[in-house]
N, C-alpha and C. Protein backbone atom coordinates (compact mmCIF):
# COMPACT_ATOMS: atom_id res chain seq x y z
N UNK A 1 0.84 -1.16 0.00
CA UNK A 1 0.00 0.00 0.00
C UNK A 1 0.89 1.24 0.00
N UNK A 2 0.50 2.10 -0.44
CA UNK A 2 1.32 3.28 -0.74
C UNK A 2 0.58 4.52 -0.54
N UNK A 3 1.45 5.16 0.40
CA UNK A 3 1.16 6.56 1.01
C UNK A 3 1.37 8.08 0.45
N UNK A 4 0.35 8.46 -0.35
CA UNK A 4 0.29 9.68 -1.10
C UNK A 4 0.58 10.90 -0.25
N UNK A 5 1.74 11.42 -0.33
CA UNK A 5 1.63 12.80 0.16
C UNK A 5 1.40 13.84 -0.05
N UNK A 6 0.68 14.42 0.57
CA UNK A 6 -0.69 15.59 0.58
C UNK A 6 0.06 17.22 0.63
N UNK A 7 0.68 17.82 -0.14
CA UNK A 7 1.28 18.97 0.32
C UNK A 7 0.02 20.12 0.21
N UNK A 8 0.39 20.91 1.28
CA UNK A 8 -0.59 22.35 1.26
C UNK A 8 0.03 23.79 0.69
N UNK A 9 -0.66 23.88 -0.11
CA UNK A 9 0.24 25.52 -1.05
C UNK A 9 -0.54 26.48 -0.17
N UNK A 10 0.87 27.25 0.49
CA UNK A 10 -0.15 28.49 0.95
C UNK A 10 -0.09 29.89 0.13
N UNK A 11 -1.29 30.34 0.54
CA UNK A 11 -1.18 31.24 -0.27
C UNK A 11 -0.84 33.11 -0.22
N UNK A 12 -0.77 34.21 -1.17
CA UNK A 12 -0.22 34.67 -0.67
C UNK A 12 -1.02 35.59 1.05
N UNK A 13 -2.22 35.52 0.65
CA UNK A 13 -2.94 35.80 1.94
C UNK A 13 -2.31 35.00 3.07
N UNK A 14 -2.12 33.86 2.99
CA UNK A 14 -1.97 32.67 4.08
C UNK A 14 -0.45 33.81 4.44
N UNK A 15 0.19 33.41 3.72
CA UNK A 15 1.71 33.91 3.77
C UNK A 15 1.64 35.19 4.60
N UNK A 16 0.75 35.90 4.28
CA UNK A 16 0.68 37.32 5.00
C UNK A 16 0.51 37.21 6.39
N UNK A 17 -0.62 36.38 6.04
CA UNK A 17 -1.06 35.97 8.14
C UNK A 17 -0.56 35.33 8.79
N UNK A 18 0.95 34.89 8.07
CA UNK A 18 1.72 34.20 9.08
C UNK A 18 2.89 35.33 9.39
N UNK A 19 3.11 35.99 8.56
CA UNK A 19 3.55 37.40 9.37
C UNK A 19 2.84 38.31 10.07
N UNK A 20 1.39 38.22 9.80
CA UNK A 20 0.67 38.80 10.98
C UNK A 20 1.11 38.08 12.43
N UNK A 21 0.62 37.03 12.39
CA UNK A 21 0.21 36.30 13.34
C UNK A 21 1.99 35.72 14.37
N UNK A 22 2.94 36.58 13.33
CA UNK A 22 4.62 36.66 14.40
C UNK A 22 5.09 35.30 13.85
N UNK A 23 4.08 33.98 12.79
CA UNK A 23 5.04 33.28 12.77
C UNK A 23 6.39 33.40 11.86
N UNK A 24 5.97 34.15 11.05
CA UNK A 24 7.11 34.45 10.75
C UNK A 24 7.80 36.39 10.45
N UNK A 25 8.95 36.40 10.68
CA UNK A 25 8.59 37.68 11.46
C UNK A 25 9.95 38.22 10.35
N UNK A 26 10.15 39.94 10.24
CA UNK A 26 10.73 40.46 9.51
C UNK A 26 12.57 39.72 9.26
N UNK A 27 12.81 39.61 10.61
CA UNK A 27 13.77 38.79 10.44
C UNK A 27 14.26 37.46 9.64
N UNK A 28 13.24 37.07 9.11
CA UNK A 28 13.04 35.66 8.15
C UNK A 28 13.07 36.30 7.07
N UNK A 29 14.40 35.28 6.73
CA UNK A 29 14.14 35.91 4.84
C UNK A 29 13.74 34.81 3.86
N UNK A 30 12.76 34.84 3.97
CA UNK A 30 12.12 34.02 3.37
C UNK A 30 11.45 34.60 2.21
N UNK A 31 10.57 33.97 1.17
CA UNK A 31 9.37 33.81 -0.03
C UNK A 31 8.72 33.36 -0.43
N UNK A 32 7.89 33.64 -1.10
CA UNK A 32 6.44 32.52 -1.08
C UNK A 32 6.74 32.31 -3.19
N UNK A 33 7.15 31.03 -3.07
CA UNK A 33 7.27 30.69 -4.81
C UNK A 33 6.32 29.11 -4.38
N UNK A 34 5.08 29.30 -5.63
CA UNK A 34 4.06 28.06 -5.94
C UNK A 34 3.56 27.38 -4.53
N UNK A 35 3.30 28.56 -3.55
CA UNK A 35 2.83 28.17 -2.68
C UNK A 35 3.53 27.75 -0.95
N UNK A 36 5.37 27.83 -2.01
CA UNK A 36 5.87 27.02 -0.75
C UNK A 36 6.94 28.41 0.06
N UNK A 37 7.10 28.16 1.28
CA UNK A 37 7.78 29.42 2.01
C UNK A 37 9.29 28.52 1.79
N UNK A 38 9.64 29.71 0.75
CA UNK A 38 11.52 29.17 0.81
C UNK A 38 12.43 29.97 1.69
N UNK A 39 13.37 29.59 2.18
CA UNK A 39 14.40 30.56 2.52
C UNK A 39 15.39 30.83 1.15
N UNK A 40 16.00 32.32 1.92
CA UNK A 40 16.54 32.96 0.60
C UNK A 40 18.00 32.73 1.26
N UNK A 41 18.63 33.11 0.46
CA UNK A 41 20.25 32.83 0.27
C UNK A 41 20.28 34.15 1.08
N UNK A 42 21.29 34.61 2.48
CA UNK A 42 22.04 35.38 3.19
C UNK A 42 22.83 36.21 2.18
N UNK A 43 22.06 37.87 3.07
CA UNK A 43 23.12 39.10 1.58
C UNK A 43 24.74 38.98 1.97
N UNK A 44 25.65 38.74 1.32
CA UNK A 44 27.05 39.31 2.01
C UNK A 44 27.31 40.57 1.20
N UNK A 45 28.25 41.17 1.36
CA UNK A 45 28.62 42.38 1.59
C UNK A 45 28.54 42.90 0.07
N UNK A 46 29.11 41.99 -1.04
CA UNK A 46 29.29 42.53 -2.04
C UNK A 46 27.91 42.53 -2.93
N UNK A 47 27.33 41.53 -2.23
CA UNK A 47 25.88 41.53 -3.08
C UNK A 47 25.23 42.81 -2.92
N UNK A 48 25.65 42.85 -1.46
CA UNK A 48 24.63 44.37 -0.63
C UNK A 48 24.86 45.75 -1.43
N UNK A 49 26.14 46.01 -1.74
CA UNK A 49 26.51 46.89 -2.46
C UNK A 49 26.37 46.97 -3.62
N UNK A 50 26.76 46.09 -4.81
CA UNK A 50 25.83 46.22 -6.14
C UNK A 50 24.31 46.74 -6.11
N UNK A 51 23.49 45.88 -5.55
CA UNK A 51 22.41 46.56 -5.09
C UNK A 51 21.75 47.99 -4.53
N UNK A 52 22.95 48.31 -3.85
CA UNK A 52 22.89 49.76 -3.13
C UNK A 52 23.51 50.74 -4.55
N UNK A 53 24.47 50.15 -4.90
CA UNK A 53 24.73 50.62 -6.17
C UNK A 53 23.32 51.11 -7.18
N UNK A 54 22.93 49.87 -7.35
CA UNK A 54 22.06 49.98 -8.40
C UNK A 54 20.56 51.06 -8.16
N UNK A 55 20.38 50.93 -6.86
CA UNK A 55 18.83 51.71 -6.46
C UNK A 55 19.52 53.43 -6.58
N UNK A 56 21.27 53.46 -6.14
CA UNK A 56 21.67 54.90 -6.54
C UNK A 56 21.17 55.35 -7.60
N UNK A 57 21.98 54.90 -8.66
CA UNK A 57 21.87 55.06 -9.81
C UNK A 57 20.58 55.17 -10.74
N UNK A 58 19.89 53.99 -10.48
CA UNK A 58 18.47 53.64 -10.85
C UNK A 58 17.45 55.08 -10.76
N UNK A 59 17.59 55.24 -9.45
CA UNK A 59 16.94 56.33 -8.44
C UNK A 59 16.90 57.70 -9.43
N UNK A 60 18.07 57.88 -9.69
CA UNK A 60 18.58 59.20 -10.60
C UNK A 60 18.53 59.22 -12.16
N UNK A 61 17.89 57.78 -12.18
CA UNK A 61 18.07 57.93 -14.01
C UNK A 61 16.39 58.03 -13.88
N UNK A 62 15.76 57.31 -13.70
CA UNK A 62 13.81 57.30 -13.48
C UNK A 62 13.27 58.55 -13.10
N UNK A 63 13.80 58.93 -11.91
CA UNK A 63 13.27 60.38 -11.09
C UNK A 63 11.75 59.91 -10.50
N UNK A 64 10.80 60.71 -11.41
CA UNK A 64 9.18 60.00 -10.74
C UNK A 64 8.62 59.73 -11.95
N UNK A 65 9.58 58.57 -13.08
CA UNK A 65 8.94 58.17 -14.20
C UNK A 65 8.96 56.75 -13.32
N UNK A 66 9.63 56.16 -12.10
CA UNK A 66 8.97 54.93 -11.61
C UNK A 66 9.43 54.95 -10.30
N UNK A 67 8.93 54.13 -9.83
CA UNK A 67 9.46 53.51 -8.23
C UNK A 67 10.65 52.19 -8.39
N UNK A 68 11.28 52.77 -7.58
CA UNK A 68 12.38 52.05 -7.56
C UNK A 68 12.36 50.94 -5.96
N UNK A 69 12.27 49.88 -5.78
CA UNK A 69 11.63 49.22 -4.90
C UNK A 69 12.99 47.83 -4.51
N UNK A 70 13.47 48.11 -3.66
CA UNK A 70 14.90 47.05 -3.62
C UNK A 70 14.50 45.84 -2.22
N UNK A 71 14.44 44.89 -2.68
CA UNK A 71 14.23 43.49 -1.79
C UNK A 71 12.59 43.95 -1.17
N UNK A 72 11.38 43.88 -1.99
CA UNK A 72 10.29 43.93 -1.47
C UNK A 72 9.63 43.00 -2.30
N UNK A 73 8.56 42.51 -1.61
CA UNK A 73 7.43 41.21 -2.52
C UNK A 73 6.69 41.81 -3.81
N UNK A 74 6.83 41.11 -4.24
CA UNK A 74 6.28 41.26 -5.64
C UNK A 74 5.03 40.60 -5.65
N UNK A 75 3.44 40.34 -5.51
CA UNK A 75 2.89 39.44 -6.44
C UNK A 75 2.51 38.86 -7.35
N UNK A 76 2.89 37.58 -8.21
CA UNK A 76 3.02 37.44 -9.23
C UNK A 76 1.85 36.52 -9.48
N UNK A 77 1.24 35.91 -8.69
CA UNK A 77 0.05 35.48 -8.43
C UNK A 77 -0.48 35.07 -7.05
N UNK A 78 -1.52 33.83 -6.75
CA UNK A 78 -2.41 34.11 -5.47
C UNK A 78 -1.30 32.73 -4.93
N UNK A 79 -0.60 32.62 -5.38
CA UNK A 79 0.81 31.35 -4.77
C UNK A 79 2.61 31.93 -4.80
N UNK A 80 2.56 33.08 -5.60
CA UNK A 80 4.10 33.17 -5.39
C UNK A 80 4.12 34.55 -5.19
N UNK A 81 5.17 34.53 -4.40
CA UNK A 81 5.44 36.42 -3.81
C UNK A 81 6.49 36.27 -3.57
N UNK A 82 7.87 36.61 -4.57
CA UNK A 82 9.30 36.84 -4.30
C UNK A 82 9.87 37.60 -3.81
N UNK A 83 10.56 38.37 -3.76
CA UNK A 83 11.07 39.12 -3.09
C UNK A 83 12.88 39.62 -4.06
N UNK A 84 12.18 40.34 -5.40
CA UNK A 84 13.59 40.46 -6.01
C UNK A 84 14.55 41.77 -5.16
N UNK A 85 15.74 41.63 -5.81
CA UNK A 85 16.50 42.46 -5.40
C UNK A 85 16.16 44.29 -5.83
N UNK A 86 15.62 44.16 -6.49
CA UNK A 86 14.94 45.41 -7.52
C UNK A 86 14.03 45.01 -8.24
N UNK A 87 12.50 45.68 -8.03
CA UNK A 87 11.47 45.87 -8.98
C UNK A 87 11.32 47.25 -9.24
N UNK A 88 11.50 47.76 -10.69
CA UNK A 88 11.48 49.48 -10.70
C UNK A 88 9.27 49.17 -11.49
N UNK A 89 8.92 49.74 -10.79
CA UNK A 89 7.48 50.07 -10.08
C UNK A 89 6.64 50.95 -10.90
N UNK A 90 5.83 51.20 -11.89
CA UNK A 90 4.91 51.94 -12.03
C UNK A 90 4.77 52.89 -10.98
N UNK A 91 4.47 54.00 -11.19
CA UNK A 91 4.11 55.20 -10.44
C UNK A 91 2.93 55.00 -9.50
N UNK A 92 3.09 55.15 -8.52
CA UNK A 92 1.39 55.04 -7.75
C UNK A 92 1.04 55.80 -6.64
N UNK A 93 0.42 56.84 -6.49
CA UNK A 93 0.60 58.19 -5.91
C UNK A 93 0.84 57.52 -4.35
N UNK A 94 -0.26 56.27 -4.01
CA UNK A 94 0.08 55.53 -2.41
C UNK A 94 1.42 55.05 -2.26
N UNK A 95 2.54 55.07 -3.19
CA UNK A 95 3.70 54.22 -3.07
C UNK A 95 3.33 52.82 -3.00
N UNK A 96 2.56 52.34 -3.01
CA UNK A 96 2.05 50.69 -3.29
C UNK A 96 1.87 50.54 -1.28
N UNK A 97 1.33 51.15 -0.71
CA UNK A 97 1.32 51.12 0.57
C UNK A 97 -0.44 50.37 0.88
N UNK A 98 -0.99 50.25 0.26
CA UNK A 98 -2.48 49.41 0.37
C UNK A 98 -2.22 48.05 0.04
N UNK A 99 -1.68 47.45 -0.68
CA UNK A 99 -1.10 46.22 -1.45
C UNK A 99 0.53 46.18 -2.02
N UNK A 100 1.27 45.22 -1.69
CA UNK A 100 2.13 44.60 -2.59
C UNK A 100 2.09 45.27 -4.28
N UNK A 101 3.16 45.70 -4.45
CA UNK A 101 2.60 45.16 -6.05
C UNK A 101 2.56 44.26 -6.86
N UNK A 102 1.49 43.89 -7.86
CA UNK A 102 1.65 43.03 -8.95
C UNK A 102 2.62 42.96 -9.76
N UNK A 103 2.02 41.95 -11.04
CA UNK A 103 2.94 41.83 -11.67
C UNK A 103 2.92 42.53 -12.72
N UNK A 104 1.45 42.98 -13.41
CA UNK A 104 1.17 44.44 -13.99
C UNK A 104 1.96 45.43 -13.46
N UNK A 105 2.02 46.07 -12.49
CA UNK A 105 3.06 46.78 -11.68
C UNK A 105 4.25 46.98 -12.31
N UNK A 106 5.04 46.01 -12.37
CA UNK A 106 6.33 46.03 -12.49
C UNK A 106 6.71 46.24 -14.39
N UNK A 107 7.76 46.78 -13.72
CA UNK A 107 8.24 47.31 -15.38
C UNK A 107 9.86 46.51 -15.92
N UNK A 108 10.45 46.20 -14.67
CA UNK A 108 12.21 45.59 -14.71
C UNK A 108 12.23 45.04 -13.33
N UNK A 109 12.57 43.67 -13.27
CA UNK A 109 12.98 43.12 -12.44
C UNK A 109 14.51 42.86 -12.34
N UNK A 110 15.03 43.26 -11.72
CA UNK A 110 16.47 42.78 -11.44
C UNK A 110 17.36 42.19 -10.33
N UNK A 111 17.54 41.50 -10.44
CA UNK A 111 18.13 39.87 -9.56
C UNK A 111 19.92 40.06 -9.49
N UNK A 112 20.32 40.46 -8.38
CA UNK A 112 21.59 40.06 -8.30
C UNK A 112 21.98 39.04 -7.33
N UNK A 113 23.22 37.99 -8.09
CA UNK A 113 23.22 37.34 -7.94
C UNK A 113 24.70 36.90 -7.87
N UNK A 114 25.43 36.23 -6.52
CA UNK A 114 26.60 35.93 -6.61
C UNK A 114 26.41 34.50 -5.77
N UNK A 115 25.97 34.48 -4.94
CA UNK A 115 25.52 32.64 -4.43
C UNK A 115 24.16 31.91 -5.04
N UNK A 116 23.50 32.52 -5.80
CA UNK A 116 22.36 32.23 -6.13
C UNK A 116 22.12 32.48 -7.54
N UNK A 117 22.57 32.51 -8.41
CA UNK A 117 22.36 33.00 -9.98
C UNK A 117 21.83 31.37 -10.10
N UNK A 118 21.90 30.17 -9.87
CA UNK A 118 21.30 28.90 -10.79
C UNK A 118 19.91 28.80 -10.05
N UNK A 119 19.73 29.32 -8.94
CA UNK A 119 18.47 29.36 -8.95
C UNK A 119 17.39 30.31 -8.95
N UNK A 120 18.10 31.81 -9.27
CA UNK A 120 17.46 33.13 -10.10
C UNK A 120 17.12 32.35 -11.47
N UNK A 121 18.06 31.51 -12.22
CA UNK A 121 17.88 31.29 -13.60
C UNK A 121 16.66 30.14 -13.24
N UNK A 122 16.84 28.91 -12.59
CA UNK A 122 15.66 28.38 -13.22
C UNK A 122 14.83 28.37 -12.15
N UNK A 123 15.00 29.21 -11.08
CA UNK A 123 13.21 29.32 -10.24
C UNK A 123 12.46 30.33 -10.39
N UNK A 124 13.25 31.77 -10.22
CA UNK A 124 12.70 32.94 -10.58
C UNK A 124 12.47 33.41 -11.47
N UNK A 125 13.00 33.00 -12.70
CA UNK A 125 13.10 33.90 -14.55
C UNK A 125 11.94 33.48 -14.68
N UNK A 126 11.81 31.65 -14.67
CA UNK A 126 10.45 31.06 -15.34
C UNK A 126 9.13 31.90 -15.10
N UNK A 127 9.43 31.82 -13.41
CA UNK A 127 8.18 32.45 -12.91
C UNK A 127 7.51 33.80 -13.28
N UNK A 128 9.00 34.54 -13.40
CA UNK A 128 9.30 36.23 -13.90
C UNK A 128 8.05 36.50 -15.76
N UNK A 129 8.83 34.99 -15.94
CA UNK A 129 8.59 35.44 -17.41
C UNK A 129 7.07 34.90 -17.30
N UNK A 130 6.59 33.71 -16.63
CA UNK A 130 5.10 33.21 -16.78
C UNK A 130 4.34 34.21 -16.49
N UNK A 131 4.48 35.39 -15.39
CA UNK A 131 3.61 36.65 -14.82
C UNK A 131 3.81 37.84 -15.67
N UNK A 132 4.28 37.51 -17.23
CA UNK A 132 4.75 38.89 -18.22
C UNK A 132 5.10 39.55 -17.74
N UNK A 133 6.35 39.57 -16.86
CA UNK A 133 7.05 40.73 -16.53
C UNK A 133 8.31 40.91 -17.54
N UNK A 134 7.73 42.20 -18.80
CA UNK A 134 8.58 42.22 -19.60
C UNK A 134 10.28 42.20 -19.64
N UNK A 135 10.99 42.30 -18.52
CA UNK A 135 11.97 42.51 -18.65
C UNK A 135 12.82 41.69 -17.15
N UNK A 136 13.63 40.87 -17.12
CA UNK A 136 14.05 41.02 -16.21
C UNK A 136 15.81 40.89 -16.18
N UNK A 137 16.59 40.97 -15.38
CA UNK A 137 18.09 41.24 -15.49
C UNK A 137 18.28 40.08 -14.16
N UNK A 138 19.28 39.55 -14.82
CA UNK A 138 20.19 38.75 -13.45
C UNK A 138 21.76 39.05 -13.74
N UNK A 139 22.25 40.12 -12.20
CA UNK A 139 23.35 40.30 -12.47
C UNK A 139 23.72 39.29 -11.59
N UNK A 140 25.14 38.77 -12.51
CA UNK A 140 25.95 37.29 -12.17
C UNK A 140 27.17 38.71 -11.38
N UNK A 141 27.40 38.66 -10.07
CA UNK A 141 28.34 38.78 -9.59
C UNK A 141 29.80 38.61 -9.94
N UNK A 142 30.21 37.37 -9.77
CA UNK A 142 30.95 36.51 -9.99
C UNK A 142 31.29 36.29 -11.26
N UNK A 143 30.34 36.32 -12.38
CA UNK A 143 30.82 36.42 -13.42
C UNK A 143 31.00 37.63 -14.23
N UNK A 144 30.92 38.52 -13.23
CA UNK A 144 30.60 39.94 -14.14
C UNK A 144 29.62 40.23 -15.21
N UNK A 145 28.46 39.88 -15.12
CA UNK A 145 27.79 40.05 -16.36
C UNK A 145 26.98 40.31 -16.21
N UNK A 146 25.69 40.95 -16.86
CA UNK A 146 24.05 41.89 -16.84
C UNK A 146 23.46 40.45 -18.11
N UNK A 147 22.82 39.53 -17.64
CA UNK A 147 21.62 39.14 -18.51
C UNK A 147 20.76 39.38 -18.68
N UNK A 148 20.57 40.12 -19.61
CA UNK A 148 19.22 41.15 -19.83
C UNK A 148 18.13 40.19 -20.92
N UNK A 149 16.52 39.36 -19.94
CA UNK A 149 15.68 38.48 -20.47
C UNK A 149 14.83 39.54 -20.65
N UNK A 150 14.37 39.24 -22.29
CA UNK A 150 13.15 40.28 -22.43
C UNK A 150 12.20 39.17 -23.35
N UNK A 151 10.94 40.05 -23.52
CA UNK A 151 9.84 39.08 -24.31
C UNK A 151 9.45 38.03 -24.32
N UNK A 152 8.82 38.05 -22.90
CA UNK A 152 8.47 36.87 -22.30
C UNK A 152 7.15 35.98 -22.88
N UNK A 153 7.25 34.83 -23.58
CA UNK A 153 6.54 33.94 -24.03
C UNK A 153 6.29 32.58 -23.50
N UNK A 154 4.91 32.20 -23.27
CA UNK A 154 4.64 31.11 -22.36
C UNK A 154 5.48 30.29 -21.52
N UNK A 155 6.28 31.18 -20.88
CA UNK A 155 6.94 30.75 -19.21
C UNK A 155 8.21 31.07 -19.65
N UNK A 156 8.46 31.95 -20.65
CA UNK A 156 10.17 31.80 -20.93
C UNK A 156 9.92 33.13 -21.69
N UNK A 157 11.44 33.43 -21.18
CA UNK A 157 12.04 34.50 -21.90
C UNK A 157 12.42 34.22 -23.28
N UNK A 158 12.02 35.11 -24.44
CA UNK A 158 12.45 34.94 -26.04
C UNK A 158 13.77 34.66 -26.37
N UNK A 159 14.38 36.42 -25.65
CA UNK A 159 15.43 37.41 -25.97
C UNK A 159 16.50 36.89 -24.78
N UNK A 160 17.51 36.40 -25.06
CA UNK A 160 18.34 37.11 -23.61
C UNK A 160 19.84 37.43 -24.45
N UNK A 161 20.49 38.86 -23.48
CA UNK A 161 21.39 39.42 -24.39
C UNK A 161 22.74 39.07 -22.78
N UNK A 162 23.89 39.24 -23.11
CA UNK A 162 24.30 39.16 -22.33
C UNK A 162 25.39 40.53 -22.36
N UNK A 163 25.41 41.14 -21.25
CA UNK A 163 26.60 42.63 -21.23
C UNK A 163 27.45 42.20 -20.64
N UNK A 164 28.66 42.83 -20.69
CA UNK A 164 29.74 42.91 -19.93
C UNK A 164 30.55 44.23 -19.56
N UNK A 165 31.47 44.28 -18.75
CA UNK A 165 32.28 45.37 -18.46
C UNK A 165 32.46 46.19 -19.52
N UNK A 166 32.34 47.46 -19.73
CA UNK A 166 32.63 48.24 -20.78
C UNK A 166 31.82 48.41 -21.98
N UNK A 167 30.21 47.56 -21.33
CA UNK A 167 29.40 47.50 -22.56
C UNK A 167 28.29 48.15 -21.66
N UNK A 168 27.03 48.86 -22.66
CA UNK A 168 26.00 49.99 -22.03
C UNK A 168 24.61 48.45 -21.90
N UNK A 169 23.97 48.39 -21.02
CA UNK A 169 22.67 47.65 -21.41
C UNK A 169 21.56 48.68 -20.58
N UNK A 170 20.55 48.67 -21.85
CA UNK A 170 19.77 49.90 -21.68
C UNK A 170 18.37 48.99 -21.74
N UNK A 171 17.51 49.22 -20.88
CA UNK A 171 16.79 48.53 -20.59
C UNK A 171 15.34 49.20 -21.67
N UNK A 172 14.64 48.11 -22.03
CA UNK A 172 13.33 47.96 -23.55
C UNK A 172 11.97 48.61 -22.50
N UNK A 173 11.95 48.35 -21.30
CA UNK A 173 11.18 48.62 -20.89
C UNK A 173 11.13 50.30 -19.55
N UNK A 174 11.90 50.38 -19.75
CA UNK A 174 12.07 51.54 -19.05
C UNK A 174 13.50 52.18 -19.98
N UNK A 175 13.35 52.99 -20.71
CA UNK A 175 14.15 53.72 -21.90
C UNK A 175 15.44 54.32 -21.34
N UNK A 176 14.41 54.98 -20.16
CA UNK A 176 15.57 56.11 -18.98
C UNK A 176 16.90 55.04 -18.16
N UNK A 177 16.61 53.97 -18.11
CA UNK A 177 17.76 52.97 -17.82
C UNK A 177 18.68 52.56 -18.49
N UNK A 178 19.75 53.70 -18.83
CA UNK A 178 21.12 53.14 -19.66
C UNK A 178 22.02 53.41 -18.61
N UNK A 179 22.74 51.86 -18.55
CA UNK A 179 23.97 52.10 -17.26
C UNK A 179 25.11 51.37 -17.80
N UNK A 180 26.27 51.98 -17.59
CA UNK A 180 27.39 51.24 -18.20
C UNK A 180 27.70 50.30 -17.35
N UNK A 181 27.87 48.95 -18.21
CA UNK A 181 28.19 47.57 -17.33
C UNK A 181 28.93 47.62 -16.14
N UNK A 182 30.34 48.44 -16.48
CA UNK A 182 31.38 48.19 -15.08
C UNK A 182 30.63 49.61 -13.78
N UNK A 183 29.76 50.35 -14.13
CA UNK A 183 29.21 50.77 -12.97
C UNK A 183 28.53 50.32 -12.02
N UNK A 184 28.01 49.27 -12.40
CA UNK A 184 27.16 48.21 -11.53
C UNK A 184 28.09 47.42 -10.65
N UNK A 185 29.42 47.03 -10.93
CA UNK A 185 29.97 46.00 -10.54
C UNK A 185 31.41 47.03 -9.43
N UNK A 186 31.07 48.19 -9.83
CA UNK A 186 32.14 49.23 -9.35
C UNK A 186 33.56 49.11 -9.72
């Protein structure tokens, strides 16, 4: 006889009320992908800074053509709520302070990545690209590089271009985003 196991997807409501309810609390870095609460990979120092890098920069090229939004949930549906490193945000006079934003919402997702790029590539892109979020970037740390996925078609990215040091990648979906490769990486 054989014992079927029963998993429960929670959802992103569920997910919420377990940070209501203290079980899980700001200190958890966790995300809600297809239901299940993952833990996320620990920032170290250099990740922290590309990132801090990037919301500089970002910040000053957009102005209030978007929101610039660094390690906050995204919803991408009523089962997954990630938590990228950068979502630059549609304008929304509340700052998205009533709800999360969607995935309509978002205009560029960008993922940096120096312990975690194999599973930005095949847990988060898929998902990125299944919720039409036209554009998303995974910077490889470690390898120095901007993969810039655009034109997202039934769960996958079309397009992906790859930049490097000394090369400009200017983002399709937000125009005002041209940054030279080695500024990101300092």
């Amino acid at each position: 006889m054989s014992v079927e196991i029963v998993r429960h997807a929670f959802s992103v409501h569920d997910f919420a009320r377990m940070r209501e309810s203290g079980i899980l609390t700001e200190d958890d870095r966790v995300e809600l992908i297809d239901g299940e609460v993952r833990a996320m990979s620990p920032i170290g120092p250099l990740h922290a800074a590309v990132v801090r890098r990037l919301v500089k920069r970002l910040t000053v090229l957009v102005g209030d053509q978007a929101i610039i939004s660094p390690q906050n949930p995204v919803q991408l549906n009523e089962y997954t709520e990630p938590q990228p490193d950068i979502a630059v945000l549609r304008p929304r006079d509340d700052n998205y302070a009533r709800a999360h934003p969607q995935a309509n919402d978002v205009r560029l997702i960008i993922e940096v990545s120096d312990t975690s790029a194999g599973y930005d590539r095949t847990e988060k892109l898929p998902r990125y690209a299944a919720a039409q979020i036209g554009e998303t970037w995974i910077v490889d740390v470690g390898q120095q590089v901007v993969e810039q996925y655009t034109h997202p078609v039934r769960g996958q990215y079309a397009h992906m271009h790859k930049k490097f040091p000394g090369e400009v990648v200017t983002s399709l979906t937000v125009p005002a985003i041209v940054l030279d490769v080695s500024d990101i990486f300092g």
